[in-house]
C-alpha atoms as a PDB file:
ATOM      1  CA  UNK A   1     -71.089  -3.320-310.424  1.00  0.00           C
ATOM      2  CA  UNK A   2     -72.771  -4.940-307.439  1.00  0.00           C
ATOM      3  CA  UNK A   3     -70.669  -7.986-307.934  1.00  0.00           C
ATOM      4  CA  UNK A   4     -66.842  -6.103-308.512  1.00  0.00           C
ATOM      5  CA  UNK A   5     -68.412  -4.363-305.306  1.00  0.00           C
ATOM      6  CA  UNK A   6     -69.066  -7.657-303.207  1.00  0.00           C
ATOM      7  CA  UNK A   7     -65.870  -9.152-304.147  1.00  0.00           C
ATOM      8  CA  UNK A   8     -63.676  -5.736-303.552  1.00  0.00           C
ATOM      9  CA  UNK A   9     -65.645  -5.928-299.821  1.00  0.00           C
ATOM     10  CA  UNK A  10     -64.795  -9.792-299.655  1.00  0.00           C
ATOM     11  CA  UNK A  11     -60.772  -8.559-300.670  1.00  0.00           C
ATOM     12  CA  UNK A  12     -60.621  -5.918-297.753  1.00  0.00           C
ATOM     13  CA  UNK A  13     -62.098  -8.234-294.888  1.00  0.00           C
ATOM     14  CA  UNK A  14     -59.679 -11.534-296.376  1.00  0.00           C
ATOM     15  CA  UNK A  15     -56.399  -8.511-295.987  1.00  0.00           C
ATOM     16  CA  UNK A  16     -57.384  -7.310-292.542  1.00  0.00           C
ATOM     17  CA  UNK A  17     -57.784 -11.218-291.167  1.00  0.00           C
ATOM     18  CA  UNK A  18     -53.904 -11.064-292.919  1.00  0.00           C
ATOM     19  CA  UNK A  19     -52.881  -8.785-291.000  1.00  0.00           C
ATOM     20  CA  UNK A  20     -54.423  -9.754-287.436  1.00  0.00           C
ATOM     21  CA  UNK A  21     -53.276 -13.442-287.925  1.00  0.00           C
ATOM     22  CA  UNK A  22     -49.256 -12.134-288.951  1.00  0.00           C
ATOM     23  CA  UNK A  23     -49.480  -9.901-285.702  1.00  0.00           C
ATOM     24  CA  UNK A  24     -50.277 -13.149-283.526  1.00  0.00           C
ATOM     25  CA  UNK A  25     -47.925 -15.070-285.374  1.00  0.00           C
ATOM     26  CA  UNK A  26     -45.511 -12.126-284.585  1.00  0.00           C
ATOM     27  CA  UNK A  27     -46.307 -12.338-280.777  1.00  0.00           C
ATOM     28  CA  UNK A  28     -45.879 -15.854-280.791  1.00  0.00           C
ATOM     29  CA  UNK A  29     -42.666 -15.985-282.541  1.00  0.00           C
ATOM     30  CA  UNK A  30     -41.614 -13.459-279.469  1.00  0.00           C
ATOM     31  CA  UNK A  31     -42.979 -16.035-277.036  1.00  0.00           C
ATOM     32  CA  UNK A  32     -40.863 -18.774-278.577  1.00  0.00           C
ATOM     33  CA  UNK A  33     -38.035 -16.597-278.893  1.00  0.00           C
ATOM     34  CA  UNK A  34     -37.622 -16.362-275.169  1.00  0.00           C
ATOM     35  CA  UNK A  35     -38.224 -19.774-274.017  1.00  0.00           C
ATOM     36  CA  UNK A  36     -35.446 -21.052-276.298  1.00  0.00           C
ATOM     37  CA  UNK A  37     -33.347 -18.159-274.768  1.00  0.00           C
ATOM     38  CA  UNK A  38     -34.278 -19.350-271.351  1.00  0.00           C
ATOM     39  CA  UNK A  39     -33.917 -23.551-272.248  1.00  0.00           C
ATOM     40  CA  UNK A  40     -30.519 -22.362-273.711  1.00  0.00           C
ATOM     41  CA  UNK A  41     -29.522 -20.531-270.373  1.00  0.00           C
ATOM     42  CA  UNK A  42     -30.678 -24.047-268.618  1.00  0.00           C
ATOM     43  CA  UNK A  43     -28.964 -25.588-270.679  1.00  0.00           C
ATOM     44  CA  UNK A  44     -25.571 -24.155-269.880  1.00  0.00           C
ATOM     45  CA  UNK A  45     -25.727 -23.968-266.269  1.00  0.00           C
ATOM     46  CA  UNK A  46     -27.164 -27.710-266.253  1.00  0.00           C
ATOM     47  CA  UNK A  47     -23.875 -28.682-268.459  1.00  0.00           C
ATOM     48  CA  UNK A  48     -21.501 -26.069-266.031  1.00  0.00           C
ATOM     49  CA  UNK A  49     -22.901 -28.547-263.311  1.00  0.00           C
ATOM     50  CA  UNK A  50     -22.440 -31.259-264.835  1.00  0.00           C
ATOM     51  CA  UNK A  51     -19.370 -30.437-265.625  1.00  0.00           C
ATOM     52  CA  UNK A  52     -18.392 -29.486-262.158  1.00  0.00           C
ATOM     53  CA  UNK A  53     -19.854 -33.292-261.002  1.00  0.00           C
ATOM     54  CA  UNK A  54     -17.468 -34.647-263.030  1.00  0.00           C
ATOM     55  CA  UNK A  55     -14.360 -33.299-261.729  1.00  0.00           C
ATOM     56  CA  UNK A  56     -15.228 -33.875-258.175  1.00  0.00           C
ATOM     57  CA  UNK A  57     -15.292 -37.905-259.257  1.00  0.00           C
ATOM     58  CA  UNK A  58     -18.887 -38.402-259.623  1.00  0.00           C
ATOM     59  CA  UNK A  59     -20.346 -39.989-262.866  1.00  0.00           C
ATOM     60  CA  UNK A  60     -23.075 -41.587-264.767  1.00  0.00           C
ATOM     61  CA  UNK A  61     -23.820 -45.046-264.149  1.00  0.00           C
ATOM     62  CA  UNK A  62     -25.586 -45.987-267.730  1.00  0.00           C
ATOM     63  CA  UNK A  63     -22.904 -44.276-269.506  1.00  0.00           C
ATOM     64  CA  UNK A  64     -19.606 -45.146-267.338  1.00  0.00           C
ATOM     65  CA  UNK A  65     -18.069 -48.248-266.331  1.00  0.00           C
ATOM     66  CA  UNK A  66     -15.992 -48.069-262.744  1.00  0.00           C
ATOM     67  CA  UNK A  67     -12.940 -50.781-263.229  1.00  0.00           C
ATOM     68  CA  UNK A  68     -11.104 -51.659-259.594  1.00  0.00           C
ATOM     69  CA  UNK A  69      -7.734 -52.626-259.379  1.00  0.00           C
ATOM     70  CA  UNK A  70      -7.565 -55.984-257.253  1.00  0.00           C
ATOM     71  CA  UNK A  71      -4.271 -54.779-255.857  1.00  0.00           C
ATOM     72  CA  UNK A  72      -5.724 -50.572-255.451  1.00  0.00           C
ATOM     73  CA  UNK A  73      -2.362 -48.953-254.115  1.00  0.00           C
ATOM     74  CA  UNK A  74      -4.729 -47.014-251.842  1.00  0.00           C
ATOM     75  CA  UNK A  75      -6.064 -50.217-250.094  1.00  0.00           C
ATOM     76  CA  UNK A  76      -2.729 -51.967-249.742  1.00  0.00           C
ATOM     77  CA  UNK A  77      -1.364 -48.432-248.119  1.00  0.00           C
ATOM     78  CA  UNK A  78      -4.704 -48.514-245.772  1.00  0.00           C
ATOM     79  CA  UNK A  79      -4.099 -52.580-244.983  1.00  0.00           C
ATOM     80  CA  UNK A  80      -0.406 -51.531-244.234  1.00  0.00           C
ATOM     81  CA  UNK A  81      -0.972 -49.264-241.817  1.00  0.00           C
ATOM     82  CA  UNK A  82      -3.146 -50.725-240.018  1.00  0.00           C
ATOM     83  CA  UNK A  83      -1.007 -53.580-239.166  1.00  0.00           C
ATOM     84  CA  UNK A  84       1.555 -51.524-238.464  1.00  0.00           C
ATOM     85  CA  UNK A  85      -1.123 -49.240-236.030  1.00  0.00           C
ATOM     86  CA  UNK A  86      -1.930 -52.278-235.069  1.00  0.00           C
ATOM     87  CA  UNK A  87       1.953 -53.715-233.928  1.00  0.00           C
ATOM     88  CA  UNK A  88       2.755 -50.835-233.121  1.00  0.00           C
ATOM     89  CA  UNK A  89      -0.199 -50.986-230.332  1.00  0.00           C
ATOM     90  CA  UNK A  90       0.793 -54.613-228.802  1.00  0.00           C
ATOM     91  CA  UNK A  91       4.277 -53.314-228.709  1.00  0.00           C
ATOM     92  CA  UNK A  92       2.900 -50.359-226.196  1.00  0.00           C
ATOM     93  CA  UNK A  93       1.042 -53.176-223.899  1.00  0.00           C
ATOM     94  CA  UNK A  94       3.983 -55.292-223.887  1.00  0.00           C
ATOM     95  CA  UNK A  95       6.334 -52.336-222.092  1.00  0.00           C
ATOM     96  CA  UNK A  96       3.397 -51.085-220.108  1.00  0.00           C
ATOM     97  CA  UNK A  97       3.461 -54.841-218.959  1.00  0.00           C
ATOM     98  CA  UNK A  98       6.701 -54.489-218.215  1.00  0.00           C
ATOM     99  CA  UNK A  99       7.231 -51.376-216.336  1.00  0.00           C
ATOM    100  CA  UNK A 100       4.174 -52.979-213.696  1.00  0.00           C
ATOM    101  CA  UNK A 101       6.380 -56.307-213.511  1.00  0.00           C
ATOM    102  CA  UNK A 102       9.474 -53.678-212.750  1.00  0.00           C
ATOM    103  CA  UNK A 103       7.860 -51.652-210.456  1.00  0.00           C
ATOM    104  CA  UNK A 104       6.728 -54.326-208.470  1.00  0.00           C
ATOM    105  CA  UNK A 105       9.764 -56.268-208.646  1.00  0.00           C
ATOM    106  CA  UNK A 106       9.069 -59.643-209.563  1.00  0.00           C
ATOM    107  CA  UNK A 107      11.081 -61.432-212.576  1.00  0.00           C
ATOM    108  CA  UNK A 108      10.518 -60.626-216.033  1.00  0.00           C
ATOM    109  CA  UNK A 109       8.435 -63.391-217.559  1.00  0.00           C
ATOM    110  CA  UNK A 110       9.722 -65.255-221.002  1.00  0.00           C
ATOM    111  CA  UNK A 111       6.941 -63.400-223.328  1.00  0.00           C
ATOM    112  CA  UNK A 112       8.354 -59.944-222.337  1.00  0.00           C
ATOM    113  CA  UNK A 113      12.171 -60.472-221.981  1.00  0.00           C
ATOM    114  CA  UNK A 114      13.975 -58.490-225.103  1.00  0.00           C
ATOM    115  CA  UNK A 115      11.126 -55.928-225.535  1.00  0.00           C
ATOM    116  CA  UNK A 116      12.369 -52.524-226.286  1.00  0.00           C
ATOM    117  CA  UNK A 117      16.005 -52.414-225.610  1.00  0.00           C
ATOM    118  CA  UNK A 118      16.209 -54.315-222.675  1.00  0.00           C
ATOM    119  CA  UNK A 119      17.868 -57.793-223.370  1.00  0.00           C
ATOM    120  CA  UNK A 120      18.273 -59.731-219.893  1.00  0.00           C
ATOM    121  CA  UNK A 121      17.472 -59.331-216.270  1.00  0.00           C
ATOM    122  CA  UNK A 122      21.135 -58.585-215.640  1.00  0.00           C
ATOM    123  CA  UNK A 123      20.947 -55.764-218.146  1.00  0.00           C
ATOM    124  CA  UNK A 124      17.843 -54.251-216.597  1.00  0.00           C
ATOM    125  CA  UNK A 125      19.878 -54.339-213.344  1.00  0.00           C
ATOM    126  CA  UNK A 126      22.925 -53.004-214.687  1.00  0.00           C
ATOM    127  CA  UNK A 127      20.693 -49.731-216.492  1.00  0.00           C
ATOM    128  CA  UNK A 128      18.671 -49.910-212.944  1.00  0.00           C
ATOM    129  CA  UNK A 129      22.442 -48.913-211.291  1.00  0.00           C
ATOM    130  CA  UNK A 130      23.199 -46.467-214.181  1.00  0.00           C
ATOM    131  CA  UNK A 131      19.819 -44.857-212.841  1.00  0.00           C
ATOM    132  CA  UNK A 132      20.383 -44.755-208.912  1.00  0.00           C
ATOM    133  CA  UNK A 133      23.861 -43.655-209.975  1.00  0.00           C
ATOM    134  CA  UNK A 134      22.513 -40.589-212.007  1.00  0.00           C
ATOM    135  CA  UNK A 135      20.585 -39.701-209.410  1.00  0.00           C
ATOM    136  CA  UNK A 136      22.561 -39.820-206.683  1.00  0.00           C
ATOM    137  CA  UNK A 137      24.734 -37.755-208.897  1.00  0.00           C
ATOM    138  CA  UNK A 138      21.863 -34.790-209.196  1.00  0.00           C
ATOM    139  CA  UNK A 139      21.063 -34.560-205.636  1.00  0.00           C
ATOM    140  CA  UNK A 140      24.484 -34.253-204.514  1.00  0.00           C
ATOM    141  CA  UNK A 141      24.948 -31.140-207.719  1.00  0.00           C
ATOM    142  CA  UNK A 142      21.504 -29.845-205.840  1.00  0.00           C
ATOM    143  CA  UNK A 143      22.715 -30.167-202.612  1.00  0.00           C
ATOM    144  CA  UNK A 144      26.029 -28.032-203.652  1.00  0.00           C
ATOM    145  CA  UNK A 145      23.960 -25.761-205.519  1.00  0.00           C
ATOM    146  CA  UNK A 146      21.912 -24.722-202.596  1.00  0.00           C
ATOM    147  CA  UNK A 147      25.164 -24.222-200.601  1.00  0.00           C
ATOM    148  CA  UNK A 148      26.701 -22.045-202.771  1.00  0.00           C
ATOM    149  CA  UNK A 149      23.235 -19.820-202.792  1.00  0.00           C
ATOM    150  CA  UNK A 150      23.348 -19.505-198.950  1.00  0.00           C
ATOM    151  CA  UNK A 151      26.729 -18.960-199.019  1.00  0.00           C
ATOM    152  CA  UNK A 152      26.210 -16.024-202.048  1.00  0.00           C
ATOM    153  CA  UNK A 153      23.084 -14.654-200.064  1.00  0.00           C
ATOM    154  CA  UNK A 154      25.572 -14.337-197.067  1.00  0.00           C
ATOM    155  CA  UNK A 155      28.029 -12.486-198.751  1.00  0.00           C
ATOM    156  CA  UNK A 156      25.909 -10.139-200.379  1.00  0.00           C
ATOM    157  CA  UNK A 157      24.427  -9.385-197.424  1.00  0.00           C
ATOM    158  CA  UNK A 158      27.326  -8.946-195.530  1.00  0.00           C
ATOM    159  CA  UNK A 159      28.637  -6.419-198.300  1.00  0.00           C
ATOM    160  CA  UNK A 160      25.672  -4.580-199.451  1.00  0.00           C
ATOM    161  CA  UNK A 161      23.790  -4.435-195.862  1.00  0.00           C
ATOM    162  CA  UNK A 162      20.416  -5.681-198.115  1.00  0.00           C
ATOM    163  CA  UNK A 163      19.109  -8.975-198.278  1.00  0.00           C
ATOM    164  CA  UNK A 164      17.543 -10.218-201.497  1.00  0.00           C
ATOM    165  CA  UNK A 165      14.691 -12.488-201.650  1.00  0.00           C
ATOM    166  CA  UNK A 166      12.365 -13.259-204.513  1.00  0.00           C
ATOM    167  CA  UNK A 167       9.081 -12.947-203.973  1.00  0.00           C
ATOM    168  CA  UNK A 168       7.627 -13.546-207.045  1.00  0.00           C
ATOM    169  CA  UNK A 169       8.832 -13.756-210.927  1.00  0.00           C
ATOM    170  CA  UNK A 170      10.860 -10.556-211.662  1.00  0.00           C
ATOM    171  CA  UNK A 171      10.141  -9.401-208.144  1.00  0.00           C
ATOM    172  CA  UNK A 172      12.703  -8.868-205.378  1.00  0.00           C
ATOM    173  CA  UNK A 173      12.279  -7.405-201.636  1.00  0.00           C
ATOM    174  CA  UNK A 174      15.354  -5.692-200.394  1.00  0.00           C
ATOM    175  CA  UNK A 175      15.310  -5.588-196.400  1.00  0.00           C
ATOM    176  CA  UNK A 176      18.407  -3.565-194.808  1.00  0.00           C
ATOM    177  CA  UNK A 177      20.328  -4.888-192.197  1.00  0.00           C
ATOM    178  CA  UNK A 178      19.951  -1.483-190.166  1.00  0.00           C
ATOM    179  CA  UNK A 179      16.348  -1.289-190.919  1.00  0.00           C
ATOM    180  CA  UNK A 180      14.250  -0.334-187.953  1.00  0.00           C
ATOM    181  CA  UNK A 181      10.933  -2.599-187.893  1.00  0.00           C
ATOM    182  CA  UNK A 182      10.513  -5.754-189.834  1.00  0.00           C
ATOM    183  CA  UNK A 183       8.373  -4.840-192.560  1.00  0.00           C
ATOM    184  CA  UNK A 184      10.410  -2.076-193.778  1.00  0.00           C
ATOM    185  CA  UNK A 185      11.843  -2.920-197.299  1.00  0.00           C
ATOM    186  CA  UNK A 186      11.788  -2.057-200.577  1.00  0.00           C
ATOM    187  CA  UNK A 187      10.505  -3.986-203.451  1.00  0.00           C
ATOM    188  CA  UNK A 188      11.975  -4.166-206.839  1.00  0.00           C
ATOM    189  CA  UNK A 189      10.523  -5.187-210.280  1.00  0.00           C
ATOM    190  CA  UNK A 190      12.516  -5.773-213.418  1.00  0.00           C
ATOM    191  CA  UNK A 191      11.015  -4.816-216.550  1.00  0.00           C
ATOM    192  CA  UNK A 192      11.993  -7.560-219.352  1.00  0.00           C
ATOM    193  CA  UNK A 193      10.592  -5.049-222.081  1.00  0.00           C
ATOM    194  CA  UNK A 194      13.452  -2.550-221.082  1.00  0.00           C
ATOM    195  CA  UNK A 195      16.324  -4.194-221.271  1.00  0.00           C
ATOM    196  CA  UNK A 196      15.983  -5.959-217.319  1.00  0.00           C
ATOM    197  CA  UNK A 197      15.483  -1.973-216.329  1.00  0.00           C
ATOM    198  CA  UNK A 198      14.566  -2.354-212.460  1.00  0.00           C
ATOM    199  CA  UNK A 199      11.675  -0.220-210.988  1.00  0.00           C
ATOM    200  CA  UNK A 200      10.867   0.566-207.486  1.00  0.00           C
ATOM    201  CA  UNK A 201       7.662  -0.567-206.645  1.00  0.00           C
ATOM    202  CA  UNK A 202       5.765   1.904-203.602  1.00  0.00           C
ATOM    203  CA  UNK A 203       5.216   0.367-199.685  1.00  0.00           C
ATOM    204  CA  UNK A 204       4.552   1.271-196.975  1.00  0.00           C
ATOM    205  CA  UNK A 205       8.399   2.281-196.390  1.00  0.00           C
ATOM    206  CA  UNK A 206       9.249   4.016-199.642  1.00  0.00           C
ATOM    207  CA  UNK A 207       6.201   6.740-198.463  1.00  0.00           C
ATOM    208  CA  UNK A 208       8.687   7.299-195.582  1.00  0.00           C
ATOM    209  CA  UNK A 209      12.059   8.492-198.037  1.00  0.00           C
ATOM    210  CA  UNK A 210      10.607  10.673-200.955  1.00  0.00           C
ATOM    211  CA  UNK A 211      13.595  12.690-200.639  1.00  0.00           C
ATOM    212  CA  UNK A 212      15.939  10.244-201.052  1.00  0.00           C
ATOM    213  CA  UNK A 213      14.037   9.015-203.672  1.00  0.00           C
ATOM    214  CA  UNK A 214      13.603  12.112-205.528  1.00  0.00           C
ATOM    215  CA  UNK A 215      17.240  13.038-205.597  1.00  0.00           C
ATOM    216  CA  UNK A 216      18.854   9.289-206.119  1.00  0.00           C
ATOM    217  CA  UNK A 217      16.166   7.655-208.597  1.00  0.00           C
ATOM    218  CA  UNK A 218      14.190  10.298-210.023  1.00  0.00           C
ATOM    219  CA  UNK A 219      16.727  13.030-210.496  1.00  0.00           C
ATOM    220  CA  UNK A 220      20.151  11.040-210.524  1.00  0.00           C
ATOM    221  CA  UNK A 221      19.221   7.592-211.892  1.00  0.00           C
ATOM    222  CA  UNK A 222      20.745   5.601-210.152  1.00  0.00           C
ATOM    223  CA  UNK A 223      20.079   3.071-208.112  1.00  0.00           C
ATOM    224  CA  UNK A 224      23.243   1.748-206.178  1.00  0.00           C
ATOM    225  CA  UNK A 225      23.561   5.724-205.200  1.00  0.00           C
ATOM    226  CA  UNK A 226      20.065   5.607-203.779  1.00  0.00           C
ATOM    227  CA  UNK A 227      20.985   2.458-201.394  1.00  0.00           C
ATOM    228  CA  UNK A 228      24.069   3.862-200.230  1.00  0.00           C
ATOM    229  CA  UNK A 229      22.306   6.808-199.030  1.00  0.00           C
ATOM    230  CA  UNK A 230      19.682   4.830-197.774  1.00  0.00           C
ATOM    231  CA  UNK A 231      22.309   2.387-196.025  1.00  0.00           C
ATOM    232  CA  UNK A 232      23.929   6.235-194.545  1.00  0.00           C
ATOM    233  CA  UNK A 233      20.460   7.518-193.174  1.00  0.00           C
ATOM    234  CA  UNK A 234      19.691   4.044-191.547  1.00  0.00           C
ATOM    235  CA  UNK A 235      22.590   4.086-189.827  1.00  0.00           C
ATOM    236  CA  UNK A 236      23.223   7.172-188.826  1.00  0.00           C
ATOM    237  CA  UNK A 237      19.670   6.606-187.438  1.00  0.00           C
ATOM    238  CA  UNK A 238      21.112   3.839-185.391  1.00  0.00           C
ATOM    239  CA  UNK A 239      24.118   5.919-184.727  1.00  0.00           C
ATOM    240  CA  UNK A 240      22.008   8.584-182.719  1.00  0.00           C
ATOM    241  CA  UNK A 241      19.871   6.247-181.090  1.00  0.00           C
END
């Protein structure tokens, strides 16, 4: 009996080691578990990288083998235009040469005779004519031009009783010619986001004719009625005096 006993108390303490050694082996098995979840999750983002490395061009030097083309299509492209950049440079210093030796009116040496368009001294002469020729052309149009704006300004004035100036862009100063001091006018501003609408700007003058601006602008809306009557009072001021 004492032996069955000894070897049934031997049996228990062997199945409770059992037990305690599956639990670690349990916990361990966990452990690994998770680092070969983790390595696995390194794994993929090291091969996404990778991956990603090798589409942008770059590559492994033990494993590939980088052949060049003796004639690349890329370098021969890159050679080409640099000679041309580089032609295309000595052409630019050969006519800035030139225009100094025009401007100062010596002879065109041999190195520099057919650059550009120009083909012979008698040819730069002839286009040097054309030039004077166009020119004399334009300030003669200008000198017309301004003429015909005195003349217009003249006119107008002699019609309307106002002279027009511009004083600045989209800006005009009507003076009449029965005004009674020299500052009195009117200013005038066209609106280009209203169709060219034109809007009478306040001076020193306007504050004088609120009526006339009340009735002829504000109430009427018109402007050519509120100059006329303008033109009327002025004068009739005049008139009386």
């Amino acid at each position: 009996m004492k032996v069955l006993k000894s070897q049934e108390c031997t049996a228990e303490q062997s199945t409770v080691i059992t037990k305690e050694e599956v639990d670690m082996l349990r916990l361990k098995i966990e452990e690994l578990e998770a680092e070969r979840s983790k390595l696995e999750e390194e794994n993929r983002s090291l091969e996404m990288k990778l991956e990603k490395l090798t589409l942008q061009g770059d590559y492994d030097p033990s494993r590939t083998k980088v052949l060049h083309f003796s004639m690349n299509p890329a370098s021969l492209a890159k050679q080409q235009r640099k000679e041309e950049q580089q032609q295309l440079q000595e052409e630019c210093e050969r006519l800035r040469e030139l225009v100094r030796v025009l401007e100062g009116g010596g002879s065109i040496p041999g190195n520099l005779e057919g650059v550009g368009s120009f083909q012979s001294p008698q040819e730069i002469a002839e286009l040097k004519k054309q030039v004077e020729s166009a020119e004399l052309k334009n300030q003669r149009l200008k000198e017309v031009f301004q003429t015909k704006i005195q003349e217009f300004r003249k006119v107008c004035y002699t019609l309307t009783g106002y002279q027009i100036d511009i004083t600045t862009e989209n800006q005009y100063r009507l003076t009449s010619i029965y005004a009674e001091h020299q500052g009195d006018c009117l200013l005038f501003k066209a609106s280009s986001s209203s169709g060219g609408k034109m809007q009478l700007l306040e001076t020193e003058f306007s504050r004088t004719i609120r009526e006339l601006i009340e009735l002829h602008l504000l109430r009427q809306d018109s402007i050519p009625a509120f100059l006329s009557a303008l033109t009327l009072d002025l004068f009739s001021r005049q008139t009386i005096a």
